[in-house]
Every structure is written in C-alpha cells, then in structure tokens.
N, C-alpha and C. Protein backbone atom coordinates (compact mmCIF):
# COMPACT_ATOMS: atom_id res chain seq x y z
N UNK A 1 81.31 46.60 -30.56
CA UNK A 1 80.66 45.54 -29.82
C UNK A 1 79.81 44.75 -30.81
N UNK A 2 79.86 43.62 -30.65
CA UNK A 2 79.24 42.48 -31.69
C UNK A 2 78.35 42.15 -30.78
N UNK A 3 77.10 41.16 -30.61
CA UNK A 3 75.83 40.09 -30.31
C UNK A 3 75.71 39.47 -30.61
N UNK A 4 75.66 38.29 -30.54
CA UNK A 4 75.15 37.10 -31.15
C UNK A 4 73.81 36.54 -31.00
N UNK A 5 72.66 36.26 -31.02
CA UNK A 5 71.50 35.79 -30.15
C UNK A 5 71.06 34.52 -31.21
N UNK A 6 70.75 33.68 -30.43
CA UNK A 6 70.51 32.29 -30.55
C UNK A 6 69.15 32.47 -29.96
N UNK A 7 67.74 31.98 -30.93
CA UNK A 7 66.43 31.65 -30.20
C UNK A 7 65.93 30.04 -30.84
N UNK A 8 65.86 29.52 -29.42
CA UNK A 8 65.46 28.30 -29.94
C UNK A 8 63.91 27.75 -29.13
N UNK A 9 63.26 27.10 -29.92
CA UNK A 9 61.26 26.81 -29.05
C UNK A 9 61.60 25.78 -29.65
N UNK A 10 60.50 25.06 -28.66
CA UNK A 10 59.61 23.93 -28.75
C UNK A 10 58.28 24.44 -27.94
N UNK A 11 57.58 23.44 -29.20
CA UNK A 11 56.47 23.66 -28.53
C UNK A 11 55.31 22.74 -27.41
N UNK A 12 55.28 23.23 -26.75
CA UNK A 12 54.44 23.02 -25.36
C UNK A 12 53.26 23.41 -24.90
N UNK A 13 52.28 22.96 -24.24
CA UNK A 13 51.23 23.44 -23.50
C UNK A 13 51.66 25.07 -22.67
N UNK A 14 52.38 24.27 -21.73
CA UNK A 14 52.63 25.57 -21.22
C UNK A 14 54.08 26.56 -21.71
N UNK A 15 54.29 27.60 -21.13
CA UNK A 15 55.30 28.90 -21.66
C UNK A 15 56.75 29.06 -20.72
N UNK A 16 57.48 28.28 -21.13
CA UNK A 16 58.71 28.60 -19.96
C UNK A 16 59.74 29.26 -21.07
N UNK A 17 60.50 30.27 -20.49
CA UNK A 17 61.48 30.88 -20.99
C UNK A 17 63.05 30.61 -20.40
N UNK A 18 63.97 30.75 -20.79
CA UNK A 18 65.11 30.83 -20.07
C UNK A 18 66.52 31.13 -20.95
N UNK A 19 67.33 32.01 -20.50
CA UNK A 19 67.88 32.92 -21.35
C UNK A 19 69.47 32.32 -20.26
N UNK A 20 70.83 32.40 -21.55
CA UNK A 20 71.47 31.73 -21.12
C UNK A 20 72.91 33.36 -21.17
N UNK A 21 73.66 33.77 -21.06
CA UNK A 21 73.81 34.75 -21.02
C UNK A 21 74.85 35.87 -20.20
N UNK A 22 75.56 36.53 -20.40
CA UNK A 22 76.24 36.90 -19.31
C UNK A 22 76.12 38.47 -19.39
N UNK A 23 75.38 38.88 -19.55
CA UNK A 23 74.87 40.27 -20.15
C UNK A 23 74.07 41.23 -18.48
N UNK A 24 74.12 41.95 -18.47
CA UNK A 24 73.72 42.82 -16.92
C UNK A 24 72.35 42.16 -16.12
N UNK A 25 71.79 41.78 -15.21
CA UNK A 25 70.85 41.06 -15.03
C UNK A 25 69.66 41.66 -15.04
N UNK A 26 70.10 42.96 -15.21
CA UNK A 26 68.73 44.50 -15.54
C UNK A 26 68.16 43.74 -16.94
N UNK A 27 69.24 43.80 -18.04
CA UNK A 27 68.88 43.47 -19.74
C UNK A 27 68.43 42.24 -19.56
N UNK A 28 69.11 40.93 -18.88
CA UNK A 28 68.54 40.12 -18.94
C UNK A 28 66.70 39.44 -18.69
N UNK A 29 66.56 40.30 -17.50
CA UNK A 29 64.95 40.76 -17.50
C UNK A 29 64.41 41.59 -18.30
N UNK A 30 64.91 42.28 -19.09
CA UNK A 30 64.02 42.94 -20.05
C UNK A 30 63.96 42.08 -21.06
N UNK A 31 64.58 41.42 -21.22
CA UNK A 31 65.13 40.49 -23.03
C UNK A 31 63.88 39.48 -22.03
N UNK A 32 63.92 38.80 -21.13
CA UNK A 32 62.87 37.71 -20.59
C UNK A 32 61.30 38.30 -21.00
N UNK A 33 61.37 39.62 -20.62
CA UNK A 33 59.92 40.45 -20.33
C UNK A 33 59.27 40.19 -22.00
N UNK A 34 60.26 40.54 -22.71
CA UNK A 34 59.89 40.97 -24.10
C UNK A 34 59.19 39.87 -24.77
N UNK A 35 60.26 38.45 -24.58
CA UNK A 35 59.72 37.13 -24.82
C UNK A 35 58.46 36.11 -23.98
N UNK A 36 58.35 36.81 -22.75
CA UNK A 36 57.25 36.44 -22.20
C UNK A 36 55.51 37.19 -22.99
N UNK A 37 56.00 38.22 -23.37
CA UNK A 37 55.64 39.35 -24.10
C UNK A 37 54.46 38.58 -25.51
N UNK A 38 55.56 38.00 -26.14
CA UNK A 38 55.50 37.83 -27.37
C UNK A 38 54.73 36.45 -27.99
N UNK A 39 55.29 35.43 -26.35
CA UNK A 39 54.96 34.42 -26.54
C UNK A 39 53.73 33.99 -26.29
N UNK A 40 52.98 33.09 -26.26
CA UNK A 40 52.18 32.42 -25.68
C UNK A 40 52.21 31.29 -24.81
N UNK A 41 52.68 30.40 -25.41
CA UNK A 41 53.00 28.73 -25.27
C UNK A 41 54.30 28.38 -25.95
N UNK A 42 54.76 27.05 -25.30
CA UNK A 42 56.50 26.74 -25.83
C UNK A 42 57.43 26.93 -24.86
N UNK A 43 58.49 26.06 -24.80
CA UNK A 43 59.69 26.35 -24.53
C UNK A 43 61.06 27.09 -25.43
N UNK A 44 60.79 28.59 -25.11
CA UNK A 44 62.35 29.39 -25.32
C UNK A 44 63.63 29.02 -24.63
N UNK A 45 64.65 29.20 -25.67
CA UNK A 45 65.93 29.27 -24.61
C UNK A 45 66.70 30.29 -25.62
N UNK A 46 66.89 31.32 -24.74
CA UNK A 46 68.09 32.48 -25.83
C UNK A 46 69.13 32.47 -25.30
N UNK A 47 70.65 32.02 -26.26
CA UNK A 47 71.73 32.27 -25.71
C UNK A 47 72.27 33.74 -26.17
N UNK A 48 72.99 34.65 -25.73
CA UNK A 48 73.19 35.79 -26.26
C UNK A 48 74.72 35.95 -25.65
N UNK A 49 75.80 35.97 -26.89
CA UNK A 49 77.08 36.03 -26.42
C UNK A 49 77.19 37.47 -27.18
N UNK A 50 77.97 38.24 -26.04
CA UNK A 50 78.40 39.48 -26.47
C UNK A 50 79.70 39.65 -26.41
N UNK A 51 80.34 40.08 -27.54
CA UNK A 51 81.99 40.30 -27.99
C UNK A 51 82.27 41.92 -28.25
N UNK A 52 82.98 42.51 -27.46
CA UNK A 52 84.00 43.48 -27.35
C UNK A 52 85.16 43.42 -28.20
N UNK A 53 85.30 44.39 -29.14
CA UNK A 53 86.23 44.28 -30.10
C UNK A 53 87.07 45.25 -29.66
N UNK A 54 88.49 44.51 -29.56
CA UNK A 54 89.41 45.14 -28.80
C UNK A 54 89.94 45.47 -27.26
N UNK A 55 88.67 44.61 -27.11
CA UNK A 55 88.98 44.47 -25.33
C UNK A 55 89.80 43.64 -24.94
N UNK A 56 90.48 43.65 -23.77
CA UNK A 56 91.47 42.92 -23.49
C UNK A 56 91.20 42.62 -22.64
N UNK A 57 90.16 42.57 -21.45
CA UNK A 57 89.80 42.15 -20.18
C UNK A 57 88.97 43.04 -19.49
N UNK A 58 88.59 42.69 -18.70
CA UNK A 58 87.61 43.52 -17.25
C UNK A 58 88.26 44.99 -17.36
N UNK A 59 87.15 45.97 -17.11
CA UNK A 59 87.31 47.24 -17.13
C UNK A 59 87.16 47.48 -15.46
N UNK A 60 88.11 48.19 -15.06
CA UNK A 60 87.75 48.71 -13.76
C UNK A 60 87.29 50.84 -13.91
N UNK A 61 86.43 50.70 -13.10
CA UNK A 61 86.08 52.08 -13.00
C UNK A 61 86.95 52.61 -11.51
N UNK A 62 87.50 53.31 -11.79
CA UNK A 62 88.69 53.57 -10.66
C UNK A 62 88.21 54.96 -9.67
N UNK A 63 87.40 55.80 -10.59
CA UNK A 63 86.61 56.35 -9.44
C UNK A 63 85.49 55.87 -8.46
N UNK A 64 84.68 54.96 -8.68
CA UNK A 64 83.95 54.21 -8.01
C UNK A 64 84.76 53.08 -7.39
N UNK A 65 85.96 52.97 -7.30
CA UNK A 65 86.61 51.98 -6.43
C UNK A 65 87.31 52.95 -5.38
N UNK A 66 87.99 53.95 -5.59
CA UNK A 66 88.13 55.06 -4.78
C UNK A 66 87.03 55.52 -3.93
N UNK A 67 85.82 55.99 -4.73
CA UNK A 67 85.10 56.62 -3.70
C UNK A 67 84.16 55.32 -2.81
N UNK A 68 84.03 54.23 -3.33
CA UNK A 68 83.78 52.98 -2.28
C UNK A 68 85.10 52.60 -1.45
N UNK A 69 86.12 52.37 -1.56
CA UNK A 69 86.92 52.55 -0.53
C UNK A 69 87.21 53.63 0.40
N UNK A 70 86.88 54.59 0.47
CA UNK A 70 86.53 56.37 1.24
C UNK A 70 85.76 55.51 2.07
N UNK A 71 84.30 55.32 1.51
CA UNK A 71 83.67 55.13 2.12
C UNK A 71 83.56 54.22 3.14
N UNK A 72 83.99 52.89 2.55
CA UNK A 72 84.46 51.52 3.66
C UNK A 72 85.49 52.04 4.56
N UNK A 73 86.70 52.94 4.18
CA UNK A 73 87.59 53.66 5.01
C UNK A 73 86.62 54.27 6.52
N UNK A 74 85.90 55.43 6.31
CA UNK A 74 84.97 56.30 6.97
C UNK A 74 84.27 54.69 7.60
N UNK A 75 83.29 53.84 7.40
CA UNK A 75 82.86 53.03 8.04
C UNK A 75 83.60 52.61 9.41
N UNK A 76 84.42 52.01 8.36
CA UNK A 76 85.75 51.12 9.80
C UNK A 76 86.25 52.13 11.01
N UNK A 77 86.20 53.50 10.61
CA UNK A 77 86.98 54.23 11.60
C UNK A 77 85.30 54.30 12.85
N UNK A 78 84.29 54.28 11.85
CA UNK A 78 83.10 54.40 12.98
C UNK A 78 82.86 53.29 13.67
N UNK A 79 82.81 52.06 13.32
CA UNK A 79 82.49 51.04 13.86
C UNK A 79 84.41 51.14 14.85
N UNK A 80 85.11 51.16 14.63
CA UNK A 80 86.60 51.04 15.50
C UNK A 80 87.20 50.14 14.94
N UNK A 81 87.01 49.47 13.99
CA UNK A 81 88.08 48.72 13.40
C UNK A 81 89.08 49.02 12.31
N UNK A 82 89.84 48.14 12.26
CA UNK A 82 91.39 48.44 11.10
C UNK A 82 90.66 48.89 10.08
N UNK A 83 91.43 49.80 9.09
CA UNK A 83 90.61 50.22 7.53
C UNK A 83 91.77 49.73 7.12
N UNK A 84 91.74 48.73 6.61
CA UNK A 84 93.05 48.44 5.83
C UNK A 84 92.36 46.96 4.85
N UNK A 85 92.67 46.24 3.55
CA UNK A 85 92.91 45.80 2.77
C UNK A 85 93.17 44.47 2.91
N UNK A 86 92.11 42.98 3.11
CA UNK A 86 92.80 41.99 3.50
C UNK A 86 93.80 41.78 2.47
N UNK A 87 94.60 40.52 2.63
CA UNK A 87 95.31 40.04 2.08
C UNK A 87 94.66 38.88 0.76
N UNK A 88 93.80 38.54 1.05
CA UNK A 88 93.37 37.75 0.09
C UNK A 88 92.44 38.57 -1.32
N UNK A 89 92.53 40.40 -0.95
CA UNK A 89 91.62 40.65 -1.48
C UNK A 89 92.47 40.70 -2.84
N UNK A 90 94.13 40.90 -2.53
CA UNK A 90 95.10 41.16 -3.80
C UNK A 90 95.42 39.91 -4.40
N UNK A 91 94.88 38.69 -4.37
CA UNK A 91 95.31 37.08 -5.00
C UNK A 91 94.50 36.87 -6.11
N UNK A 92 95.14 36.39 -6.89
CA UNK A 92 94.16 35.96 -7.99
C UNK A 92 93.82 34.54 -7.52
N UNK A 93 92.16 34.27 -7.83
CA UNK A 93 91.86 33.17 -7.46
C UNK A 93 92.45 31.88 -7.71
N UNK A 94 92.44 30.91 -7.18
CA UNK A 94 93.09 29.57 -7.65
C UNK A 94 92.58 28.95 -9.10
C-alpha cells in the first residue's frame, strides 16, 4: 500500500481545515483532529490518495455478507415478508 498526502495553507485569521480523501471516515477524523491539533490559524486542505499495489478492485468480505444476509433472512420471516433478493440489487449501476 502506497499514500500520497498533499498539505496545502494559507494563511488566515481564522482556522478552517478540510481534507479531500477517500480513506475510512474514522481516519479521516483523526487526520482532521491532528491538524486542528497542530494548527492555530489558516486555511488547510489535505488531499490523501491511497494506492493498493496489486489490487484489482473492491474486496468483498463474504462472511459478513453471509452472516448479514442470515440475519436480514431471520428479520423478513419475523416481520412476514418475502426473504428473497431484489432484482436491482444484482445490476451494475448505469
């Protein structure tokens, strides 16, 4: 796994931060916390691109899609409705 982080200020009276990013929104508040942290005054903006070497796409965790479908299964039979799979859930978006 590679990072990239980009920090860019100006400076200002007052302290605004804003982080550009596609990283878990847990890290993303901590990476905010740190720079609110640090700073005083100024405008931050951090871009932070993260690269996977050798990835080829979205990871699915297939036990947590199993045991959340159990579960949505068990729901539907309590409430009385179908447990079954719409149709739009198997389309790739337009």
């Amino acid at each position: 796994m590679r990072a990239t982080v980009d920090l860019r200020t100006v400076n200002h009276r007052s302290s605004t931060s804003r982080v550009r990013t596609t990283i878990a929104p847990a890290l993303e508040e901590q990476v905010m916390a740190r720079i609110r942290g640090a700073i005083e005054r100024g405008a931050v903006t951090v871009s932070i691109h993260v690269a996977r070497q050798g990835a080829t796409g979205p990871r699915i965790d297939e036990a947590a899609a199993r045991a959340s479908h159990a579960a949505l299964a068990a729901l539907a039979k309590t409430l009385g409705v179908p447990a079954q799979i719409s149709p739009w859930c198997s389309r790739s978006p337009a």
